[in-house]
Protein backbone atom coordinates (compact mmCIF):
# COMPACT_ATOMS: atom_id res chain seq x y z
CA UNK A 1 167.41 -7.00 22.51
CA UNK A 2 167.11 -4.25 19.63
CA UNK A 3 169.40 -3.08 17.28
CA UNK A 4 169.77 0.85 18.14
CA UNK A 5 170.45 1.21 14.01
CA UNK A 6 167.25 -0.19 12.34
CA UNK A 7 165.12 -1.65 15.39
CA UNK A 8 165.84 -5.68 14.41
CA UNK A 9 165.53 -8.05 16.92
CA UNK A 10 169.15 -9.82 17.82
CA UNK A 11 170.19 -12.37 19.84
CA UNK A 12 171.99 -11.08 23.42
CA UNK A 13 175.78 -10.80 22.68
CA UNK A 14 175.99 -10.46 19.21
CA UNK A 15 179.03 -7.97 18.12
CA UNK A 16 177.07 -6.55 15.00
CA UNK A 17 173.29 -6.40 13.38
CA UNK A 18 172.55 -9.44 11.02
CA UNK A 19 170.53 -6.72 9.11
CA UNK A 20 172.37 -3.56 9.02
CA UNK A 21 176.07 -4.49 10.04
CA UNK A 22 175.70 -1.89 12.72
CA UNK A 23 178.18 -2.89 15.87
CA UNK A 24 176.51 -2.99 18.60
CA UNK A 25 178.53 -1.05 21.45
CA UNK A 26 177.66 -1.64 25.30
CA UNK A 27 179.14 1.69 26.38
CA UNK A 28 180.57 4.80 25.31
CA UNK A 29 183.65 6.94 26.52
CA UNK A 30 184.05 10.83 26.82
CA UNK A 31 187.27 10.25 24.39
CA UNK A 32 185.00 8.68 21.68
CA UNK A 33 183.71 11.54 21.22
CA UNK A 34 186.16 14.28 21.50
CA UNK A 35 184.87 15.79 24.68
CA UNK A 36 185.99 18.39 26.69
CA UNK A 37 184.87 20.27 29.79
CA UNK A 38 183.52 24.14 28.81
CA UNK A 39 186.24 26.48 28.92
CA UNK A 40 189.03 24.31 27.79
CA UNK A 41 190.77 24.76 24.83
CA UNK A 42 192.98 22.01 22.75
CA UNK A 43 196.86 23.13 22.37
CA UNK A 44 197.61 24.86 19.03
CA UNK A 45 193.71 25.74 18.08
CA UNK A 46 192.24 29.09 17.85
CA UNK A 47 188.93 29.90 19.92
CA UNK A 48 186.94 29.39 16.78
CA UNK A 49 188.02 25.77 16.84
CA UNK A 50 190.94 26.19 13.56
CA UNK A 51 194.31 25.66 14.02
CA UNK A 52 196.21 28.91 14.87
CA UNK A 53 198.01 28.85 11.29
CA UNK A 54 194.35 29.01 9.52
CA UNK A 55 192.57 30.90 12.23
CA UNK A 56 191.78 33.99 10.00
CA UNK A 57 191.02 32.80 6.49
CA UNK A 58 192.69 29.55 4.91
CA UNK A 59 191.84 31.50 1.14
CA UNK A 60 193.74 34.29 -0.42
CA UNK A 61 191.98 37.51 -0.59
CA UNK A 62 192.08 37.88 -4.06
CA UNK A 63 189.82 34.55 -4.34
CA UNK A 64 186.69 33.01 -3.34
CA UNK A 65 185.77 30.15 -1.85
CA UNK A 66 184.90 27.15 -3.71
CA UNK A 67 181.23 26.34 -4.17
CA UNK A 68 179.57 23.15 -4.07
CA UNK A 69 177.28 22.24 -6.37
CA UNK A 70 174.26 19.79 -5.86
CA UNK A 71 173.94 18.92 -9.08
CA UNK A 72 176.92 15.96 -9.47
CA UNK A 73 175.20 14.19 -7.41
CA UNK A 74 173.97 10.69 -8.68
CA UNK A 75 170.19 10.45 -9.42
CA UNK A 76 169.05 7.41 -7.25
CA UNK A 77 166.74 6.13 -10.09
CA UNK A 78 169.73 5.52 -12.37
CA UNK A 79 172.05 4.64 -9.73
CA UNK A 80 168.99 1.67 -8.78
CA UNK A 81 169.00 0.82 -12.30
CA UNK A 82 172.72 0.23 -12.97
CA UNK A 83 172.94 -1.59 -10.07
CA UNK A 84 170.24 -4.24 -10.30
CA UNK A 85 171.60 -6.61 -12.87
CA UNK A 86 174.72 -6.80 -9.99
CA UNK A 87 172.11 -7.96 -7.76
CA UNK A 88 170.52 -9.84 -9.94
CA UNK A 89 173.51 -12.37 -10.35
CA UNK A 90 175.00 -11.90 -6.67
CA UNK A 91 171.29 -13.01 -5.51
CA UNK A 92 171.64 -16.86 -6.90
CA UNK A 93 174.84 -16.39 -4.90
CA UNK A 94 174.29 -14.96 -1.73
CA UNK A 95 170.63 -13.71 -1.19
CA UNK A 96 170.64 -12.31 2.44
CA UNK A 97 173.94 -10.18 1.09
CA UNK A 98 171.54 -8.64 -1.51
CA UNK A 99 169.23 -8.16 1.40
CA UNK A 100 171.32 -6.30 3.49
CA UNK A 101 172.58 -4.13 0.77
CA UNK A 102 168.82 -3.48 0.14
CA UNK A 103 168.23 -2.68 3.81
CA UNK A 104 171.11 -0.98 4.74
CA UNK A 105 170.07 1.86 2.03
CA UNK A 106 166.26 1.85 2.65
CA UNK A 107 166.11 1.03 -1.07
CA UNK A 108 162.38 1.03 -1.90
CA UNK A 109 163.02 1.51 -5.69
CA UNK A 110 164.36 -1.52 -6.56
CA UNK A 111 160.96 -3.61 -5.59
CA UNK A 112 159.19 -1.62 -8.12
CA UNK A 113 161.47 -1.89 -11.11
CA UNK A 114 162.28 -5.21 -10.66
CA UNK A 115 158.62 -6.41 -9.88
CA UNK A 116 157.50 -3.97 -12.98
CA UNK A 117 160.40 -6.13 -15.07
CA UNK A 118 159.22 -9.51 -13.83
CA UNK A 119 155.52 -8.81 -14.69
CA UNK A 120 156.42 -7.49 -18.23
CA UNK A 121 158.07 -10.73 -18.68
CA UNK A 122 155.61 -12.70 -17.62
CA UNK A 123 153.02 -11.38 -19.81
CA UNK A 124 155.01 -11.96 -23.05
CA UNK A 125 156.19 -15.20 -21.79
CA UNK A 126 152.26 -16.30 -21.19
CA UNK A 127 151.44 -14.90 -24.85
CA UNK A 128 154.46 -17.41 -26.34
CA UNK A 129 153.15 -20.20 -23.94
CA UNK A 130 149.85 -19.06 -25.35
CA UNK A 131 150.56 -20.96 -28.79
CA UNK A 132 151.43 -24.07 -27.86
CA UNK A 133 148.49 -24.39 -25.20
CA UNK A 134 146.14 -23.63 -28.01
CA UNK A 135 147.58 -26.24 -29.86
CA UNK A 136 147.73 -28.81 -27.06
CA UNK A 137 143.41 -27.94 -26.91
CA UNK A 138 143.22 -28.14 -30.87
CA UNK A 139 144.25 -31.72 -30.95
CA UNK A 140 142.41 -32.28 -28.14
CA UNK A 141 139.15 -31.17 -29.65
CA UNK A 142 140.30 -33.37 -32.64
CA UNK A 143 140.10 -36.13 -30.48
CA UNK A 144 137.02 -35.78 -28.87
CA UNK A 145 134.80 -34.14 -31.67
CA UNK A 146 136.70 -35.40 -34.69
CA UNK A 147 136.45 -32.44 -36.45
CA UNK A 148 140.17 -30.74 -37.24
CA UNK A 149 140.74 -27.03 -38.01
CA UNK A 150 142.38 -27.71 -41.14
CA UNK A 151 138.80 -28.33 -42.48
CA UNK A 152 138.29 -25.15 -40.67
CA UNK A 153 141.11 -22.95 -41.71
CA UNK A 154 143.38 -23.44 -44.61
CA UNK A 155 145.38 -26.11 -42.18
CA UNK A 156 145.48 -26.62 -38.16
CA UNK A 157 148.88 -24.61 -37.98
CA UNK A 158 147.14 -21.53 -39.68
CA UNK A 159 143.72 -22.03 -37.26
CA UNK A 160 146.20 -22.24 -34.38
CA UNK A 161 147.58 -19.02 -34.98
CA UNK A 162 144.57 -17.17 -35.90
CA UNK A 163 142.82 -18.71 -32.75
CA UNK A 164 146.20 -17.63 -30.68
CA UNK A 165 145.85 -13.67 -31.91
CA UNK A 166 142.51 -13.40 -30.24
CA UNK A 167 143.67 -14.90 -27.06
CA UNK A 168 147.24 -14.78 -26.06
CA UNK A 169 146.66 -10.88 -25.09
CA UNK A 170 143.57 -12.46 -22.45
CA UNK A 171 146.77 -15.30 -20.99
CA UNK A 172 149.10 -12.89 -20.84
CA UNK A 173 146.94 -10.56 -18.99
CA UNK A 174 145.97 -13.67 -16.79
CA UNK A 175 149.71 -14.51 -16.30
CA UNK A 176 150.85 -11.43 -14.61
CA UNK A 177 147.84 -11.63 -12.32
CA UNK A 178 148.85 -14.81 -10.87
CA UNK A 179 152.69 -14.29 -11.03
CA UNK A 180 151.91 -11.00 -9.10
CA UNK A 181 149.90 -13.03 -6.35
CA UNK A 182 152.76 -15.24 -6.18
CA UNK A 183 155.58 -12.72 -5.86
CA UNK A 184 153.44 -10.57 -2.92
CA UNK A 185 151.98 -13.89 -1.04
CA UNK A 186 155.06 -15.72 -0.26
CA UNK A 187 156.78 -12.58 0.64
CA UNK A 188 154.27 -11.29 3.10
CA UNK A 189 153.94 -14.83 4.47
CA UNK A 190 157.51 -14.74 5.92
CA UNK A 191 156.93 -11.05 6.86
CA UNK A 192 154.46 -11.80 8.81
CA UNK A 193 156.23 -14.50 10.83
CA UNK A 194 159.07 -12.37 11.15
CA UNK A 195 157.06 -9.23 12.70
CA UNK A 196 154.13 -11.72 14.94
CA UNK A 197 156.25 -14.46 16.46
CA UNK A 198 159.87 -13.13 16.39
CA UNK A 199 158.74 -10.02 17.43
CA UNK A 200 160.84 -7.82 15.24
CA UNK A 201 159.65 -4.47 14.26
CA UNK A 202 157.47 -3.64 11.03
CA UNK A 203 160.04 -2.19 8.20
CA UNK A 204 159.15 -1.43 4.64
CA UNK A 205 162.52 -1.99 3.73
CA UNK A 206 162.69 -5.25 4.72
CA UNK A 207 159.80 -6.09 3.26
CA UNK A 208 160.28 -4.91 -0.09
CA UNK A 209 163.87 -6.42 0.38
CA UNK A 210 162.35 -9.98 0.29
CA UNK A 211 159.98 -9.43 -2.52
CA UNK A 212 162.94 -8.07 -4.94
CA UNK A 213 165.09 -11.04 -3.78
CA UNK A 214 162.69 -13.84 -4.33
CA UNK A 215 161.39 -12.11 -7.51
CA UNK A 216 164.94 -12.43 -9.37
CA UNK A 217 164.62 -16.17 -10.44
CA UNK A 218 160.78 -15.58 -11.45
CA UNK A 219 162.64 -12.65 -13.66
CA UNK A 220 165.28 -15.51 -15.25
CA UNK A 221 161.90 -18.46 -15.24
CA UNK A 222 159.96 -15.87 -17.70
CA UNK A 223 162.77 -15.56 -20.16
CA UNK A 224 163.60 -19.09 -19.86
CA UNK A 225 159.77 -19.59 -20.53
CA UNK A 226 159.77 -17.59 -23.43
CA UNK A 227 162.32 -20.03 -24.95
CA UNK A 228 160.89 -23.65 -23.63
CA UNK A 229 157.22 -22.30 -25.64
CA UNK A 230 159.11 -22.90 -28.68
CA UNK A 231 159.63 -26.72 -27.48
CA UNK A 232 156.57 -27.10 -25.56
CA UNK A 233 153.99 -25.82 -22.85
CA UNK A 234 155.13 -28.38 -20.51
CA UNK A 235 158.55 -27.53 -20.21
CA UNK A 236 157.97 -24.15 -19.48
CA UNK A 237 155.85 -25.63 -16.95
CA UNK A 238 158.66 -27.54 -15.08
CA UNK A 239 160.31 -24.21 -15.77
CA UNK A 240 158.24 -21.78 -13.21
CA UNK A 241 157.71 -24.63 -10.81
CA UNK A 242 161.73 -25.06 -10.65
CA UNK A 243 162.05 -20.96 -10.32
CA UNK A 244 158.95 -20.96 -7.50
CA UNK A 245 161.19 -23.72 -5.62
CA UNK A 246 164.61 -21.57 -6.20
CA UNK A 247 162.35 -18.37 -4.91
CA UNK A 248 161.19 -20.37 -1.86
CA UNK A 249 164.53 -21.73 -0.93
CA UNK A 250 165.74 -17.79 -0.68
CA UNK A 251 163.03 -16.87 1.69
CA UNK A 252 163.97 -19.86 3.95
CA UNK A 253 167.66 -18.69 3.75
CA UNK A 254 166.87 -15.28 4.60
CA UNK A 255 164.68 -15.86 7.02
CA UNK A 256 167.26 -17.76 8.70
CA UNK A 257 169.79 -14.88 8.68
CA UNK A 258 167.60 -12.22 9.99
CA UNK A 259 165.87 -14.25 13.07
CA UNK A 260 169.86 -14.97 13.90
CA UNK A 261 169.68 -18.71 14.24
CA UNK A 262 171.22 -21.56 12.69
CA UNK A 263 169.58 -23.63 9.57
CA UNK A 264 168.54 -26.51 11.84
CA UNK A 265 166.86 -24.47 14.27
CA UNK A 266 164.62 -23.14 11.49
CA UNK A 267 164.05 -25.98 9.58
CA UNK A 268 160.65 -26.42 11.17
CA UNK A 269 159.38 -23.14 10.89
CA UNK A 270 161.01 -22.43 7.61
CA UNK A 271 158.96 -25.26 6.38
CA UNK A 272 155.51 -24.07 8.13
CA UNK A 273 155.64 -20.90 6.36
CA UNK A 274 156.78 -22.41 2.88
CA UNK A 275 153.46 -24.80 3.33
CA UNK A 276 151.40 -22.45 4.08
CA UNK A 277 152.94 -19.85 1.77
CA UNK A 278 152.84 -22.14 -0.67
CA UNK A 279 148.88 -23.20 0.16
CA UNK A 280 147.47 -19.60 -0.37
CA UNK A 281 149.23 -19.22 -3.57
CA UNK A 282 148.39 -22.11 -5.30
CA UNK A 283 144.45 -22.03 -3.57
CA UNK A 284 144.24 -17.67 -5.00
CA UNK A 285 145.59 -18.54 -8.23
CA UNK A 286 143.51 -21.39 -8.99
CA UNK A 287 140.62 -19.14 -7.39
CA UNK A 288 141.43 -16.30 -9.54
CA UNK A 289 143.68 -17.36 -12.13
CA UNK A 290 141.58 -20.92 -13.02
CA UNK A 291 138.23 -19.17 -13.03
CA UNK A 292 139.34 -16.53 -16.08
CA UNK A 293 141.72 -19.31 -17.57
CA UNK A 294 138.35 -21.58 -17.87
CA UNK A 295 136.60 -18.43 -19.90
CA UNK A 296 139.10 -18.32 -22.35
CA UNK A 297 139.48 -22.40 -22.37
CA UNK A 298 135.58 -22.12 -23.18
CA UNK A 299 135.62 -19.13 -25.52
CA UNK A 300 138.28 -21.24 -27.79
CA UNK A 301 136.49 -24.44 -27.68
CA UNK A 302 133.07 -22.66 -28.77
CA UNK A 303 135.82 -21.37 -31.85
CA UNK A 304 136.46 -24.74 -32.42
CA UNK A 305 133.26 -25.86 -32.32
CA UNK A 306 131.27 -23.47 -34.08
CA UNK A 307 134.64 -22.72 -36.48
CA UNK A 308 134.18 -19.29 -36.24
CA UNK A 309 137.86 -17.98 -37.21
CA UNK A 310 137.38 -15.65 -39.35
């Protein structure tokens, strides 16, 4: 059956919705509601439904009745904003309570900030990553060619960086491409198994719910990213691979807690839609991602070739 609240699909007997909380009542009563048949009249109320003490007017004459005023009321944007870093840390916690809390208040906001957050940090981090990949190709070239950039520049650390200025703005840019394939792929992967084969109706909320959840370790992987470029390239690679595994383990939870069933029930199909999520991402971004990566791998090798630097 359906929940009556937001539509989910719920196992028979269950007391509330996994998604909303909403209990899930088989029948209602005349008293729940404060019936009564036409004509009757409750003891000690006035026809116009007050009490007989405040029938006429429960202000003094000589004043006016309070006013309400629209304006104290919180704007949503800022009320989304202080809440997220709450989420944030309650979603390495529990993720399907972030969830609900998303669902339950139709919050389509917080998808956008967070994802705008996550792809802002993913373009600086791939501009800081940018440095020591350049360098990683530098000594590479060295290698092959034997010709260094310190007989290019004034020494390799100061053709590095000039080489780095013209292209860390092209990986950055190439960064938040792929990190915004993998934050909507994934997602829409599990959304899609929720909505064809369980059968549970198509909500935005829910939706967007998933891609703000999974999209708050990627958040915490490009600051940590940032950090590990100082060390070196490949650390902030086992960085990002350890926050896509963290990400993927959420979906599987959540998808768990919406469909109802246990863990072990899921496991299969938890790990069918991790493969295949996981298949499309890594065979778009090395379609789209790889393809303009190559360009700028080419454009600084022709730099190091032809030592134009200046």
């Amino acid at each position: 059956m359906n929940c009556p609240n937001c539509g989910n699909a719920i196992q028979n007997g269950a007391a509330f919705c996994p998604i909303c909380n909403a209990p899930l009542v088989q029948g209602y009563s005349q008293q729940s509601y404060g019936y009564q048949q036409p004509g009757m009249q409750a003891p000690g109320y006035a026809n116009n439904g007050y009490p007989q003490q405040y029938a006429q007017s429960a202000y003094p004459t000589a004043y006016q009745q309070p006013r309400s005023y629209g304006d104290n009321q919180r704007d949503p944007l800022i009320s989304t904003i202080s809440e997220l870093p709450r989420e944030f840390l309650r979603s390495f916690r529990s993720p399907t309570d972030v969830l609900v809390s998303l669902v339950e208040k139709n919050d389509t906001i917080s998808a956008a900030i967070v994802g705008g957050v996550v792809l802002l940090l993913t373009f600086f981090a791939g501009m800081a990553v940018s440095n020591g990949m350049v360098k990683m190709l530098a000594e590479f070239f060295a290698q092959v060619s034997g010709i260094s950039l310190s007989g290019v520049a004034g020494s390799t650390a100061q053709g590095v960086n000039l080489i780095t200025e013209r292209v860390s703005a092209s990986i950055g840019g190439i960064a938040v491409l792929c990190q915004l394939l993998c934050m909507l792929i994934p997602a829409v992967v599990f959304f899609v198994y929720l909505n064809l084969l369980c059968k549970n109706p198509f909500s935005w909320s829910v939706l967007l719910g998933l891609i703000t959840v999974s999209s708050f370790p990627t958040a915490a992987a490009a600051v940590l990213c940032m950090l590990a470029s100082f060390l070196s390239p490949w650390i902030a690679l086992v960085v990002v691979v350890l926050s896509t595994a963290f990400s993927y383990m959420q979906l599987g939870h959540m998808l768990s807690y919406i469909t109802g069933f246990s863990e072990e029930q899921m496991f299969v199909p938890k790990s069918v839609c991790i493969l295949v999520a996981l298949l499309l991402s890594l065979i778009v971004v090395f379609a789209v991602g790889g393809g303009l990566l190559g360009g700028v791998i080419n454009h600084v090798l022709r730099m190091f070739s032809t030592g134009s630097l200046i």
